[in-house]
Protein backbone atom coordinates (compact mmCIF):
# COMPACT_ATOMS: atom_id res chain seq x y z
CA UNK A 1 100.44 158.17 187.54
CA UNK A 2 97.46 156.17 187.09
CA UNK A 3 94.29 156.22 184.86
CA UNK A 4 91.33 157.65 185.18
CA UNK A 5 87.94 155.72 185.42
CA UNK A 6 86.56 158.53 183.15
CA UNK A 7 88.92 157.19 180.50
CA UNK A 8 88.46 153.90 180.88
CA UNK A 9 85.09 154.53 180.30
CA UNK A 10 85.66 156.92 177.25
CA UNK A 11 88.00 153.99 176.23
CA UNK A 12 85.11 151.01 176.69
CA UNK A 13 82.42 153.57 175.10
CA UNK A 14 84.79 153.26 171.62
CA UNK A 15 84.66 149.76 171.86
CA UNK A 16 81.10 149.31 172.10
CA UNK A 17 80.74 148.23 168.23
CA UNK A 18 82.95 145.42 168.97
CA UNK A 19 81.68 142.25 171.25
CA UNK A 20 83.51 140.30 174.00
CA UNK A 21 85.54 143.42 175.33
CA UNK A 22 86.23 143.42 179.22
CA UNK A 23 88.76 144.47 181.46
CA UNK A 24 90.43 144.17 184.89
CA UNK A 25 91.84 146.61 187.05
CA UNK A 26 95.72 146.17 188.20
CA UNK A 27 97.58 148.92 190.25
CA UNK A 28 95.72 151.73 188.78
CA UNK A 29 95.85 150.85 185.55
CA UNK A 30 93.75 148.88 183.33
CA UNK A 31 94.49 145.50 181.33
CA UNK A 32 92.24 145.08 178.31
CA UNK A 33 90.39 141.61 177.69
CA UNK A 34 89.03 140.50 173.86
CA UNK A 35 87.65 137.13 173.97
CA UNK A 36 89.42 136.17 176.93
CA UNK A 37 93.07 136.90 175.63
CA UNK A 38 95.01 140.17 176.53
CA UNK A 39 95.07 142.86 173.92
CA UNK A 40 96.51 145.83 175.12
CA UNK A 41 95.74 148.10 178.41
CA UNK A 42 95.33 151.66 179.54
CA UNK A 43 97.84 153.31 181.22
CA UNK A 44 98.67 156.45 181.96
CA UNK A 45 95.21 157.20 180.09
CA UNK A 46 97.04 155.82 176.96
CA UNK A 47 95.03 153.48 175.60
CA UNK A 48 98.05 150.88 173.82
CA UNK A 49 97.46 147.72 172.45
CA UNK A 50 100.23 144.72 171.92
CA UNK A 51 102.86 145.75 169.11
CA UNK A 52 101.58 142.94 166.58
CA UNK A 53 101.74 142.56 162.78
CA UNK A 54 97.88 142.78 162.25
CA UNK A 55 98.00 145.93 164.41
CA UNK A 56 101.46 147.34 162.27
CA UNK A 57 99.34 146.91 159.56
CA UNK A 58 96.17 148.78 160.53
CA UNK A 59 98.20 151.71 162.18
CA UNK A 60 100.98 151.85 160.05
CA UNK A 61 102.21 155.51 161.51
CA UNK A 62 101.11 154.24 165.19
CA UNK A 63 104.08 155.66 167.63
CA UNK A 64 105.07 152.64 170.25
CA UNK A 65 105.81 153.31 173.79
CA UNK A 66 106.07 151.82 176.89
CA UNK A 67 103.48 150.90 179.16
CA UNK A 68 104.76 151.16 182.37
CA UNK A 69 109.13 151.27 183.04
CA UNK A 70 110.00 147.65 182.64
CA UNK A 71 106.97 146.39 179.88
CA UNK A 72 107.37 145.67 176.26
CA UNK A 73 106.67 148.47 173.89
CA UNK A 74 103.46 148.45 172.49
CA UNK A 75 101.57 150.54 169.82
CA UNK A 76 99.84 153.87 170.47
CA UNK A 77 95.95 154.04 169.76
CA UNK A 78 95.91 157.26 168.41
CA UNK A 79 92.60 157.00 166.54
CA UNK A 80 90.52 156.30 169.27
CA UNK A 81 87.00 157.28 168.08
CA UNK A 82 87.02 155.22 164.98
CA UNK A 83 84.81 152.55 166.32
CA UNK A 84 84.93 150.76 163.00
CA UNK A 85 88.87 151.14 162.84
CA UNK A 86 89.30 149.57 166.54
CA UNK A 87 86.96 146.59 165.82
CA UNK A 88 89.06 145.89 162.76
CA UNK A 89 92.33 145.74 165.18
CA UNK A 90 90.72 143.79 168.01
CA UNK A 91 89.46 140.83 164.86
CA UNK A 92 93.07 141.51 163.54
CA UNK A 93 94.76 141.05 166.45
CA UNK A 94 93.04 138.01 168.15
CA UNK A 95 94.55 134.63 166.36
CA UNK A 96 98.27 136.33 167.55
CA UNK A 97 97.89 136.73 170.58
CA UNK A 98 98.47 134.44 173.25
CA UNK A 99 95.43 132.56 175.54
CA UNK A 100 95.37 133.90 178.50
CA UNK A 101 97.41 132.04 181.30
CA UNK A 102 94.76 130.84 183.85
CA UNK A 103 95.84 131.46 187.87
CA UNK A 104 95.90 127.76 189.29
């Protein structure tokens, strides 16, 4: 099953308060972009973000699952209309994750 564009946009409304947010559609689903570095994704119209320590620590009761049958599990967004809350995780987040591996 694949996402919606109504919940990507649902999803991209919520992150409004925070800047430098974009994304990129890949076979139906949707990989999410902050500052250039990958921070989660939607799929299934679960919106899940990488399973990090910053993001254990913001969403302590956060259920993990996985993204798609052969990805890493990653951590549930359950609270998804605290705008505040998700601009917290997405400063959090951003000195552990990875840059972004540029297509030669």
């Amino acid at each position: 099953m694949s996402s919606s564009k109504e919940y990507l946009y649902f999803v991209l409304e919520q992150l409004s308060a925070t800047d430098s947010v974009s994304y990129k559609s890949m076979m139906g689903e949707y990989i999410i972009y902050y500052k250039g570095r990958i921070i989660g994704g939607i799929y299934d119209d679960r919106f899940l973000v990488k399973n990090t320590v910053s993001a254990r620590k913001l969403m302590p009761s956060a259920p993990t699952e996985i993204p798609y049958p052969t990805g890493k599990p990653m951590l549930l967004v359950e609270d998804i209309e605290n705008k505040e809350l998700l601009r917290q995780l997405f400063e959090a987040m951003f000195d552990e994750l990875p840059n972004s591996k540029r297509k030669q």
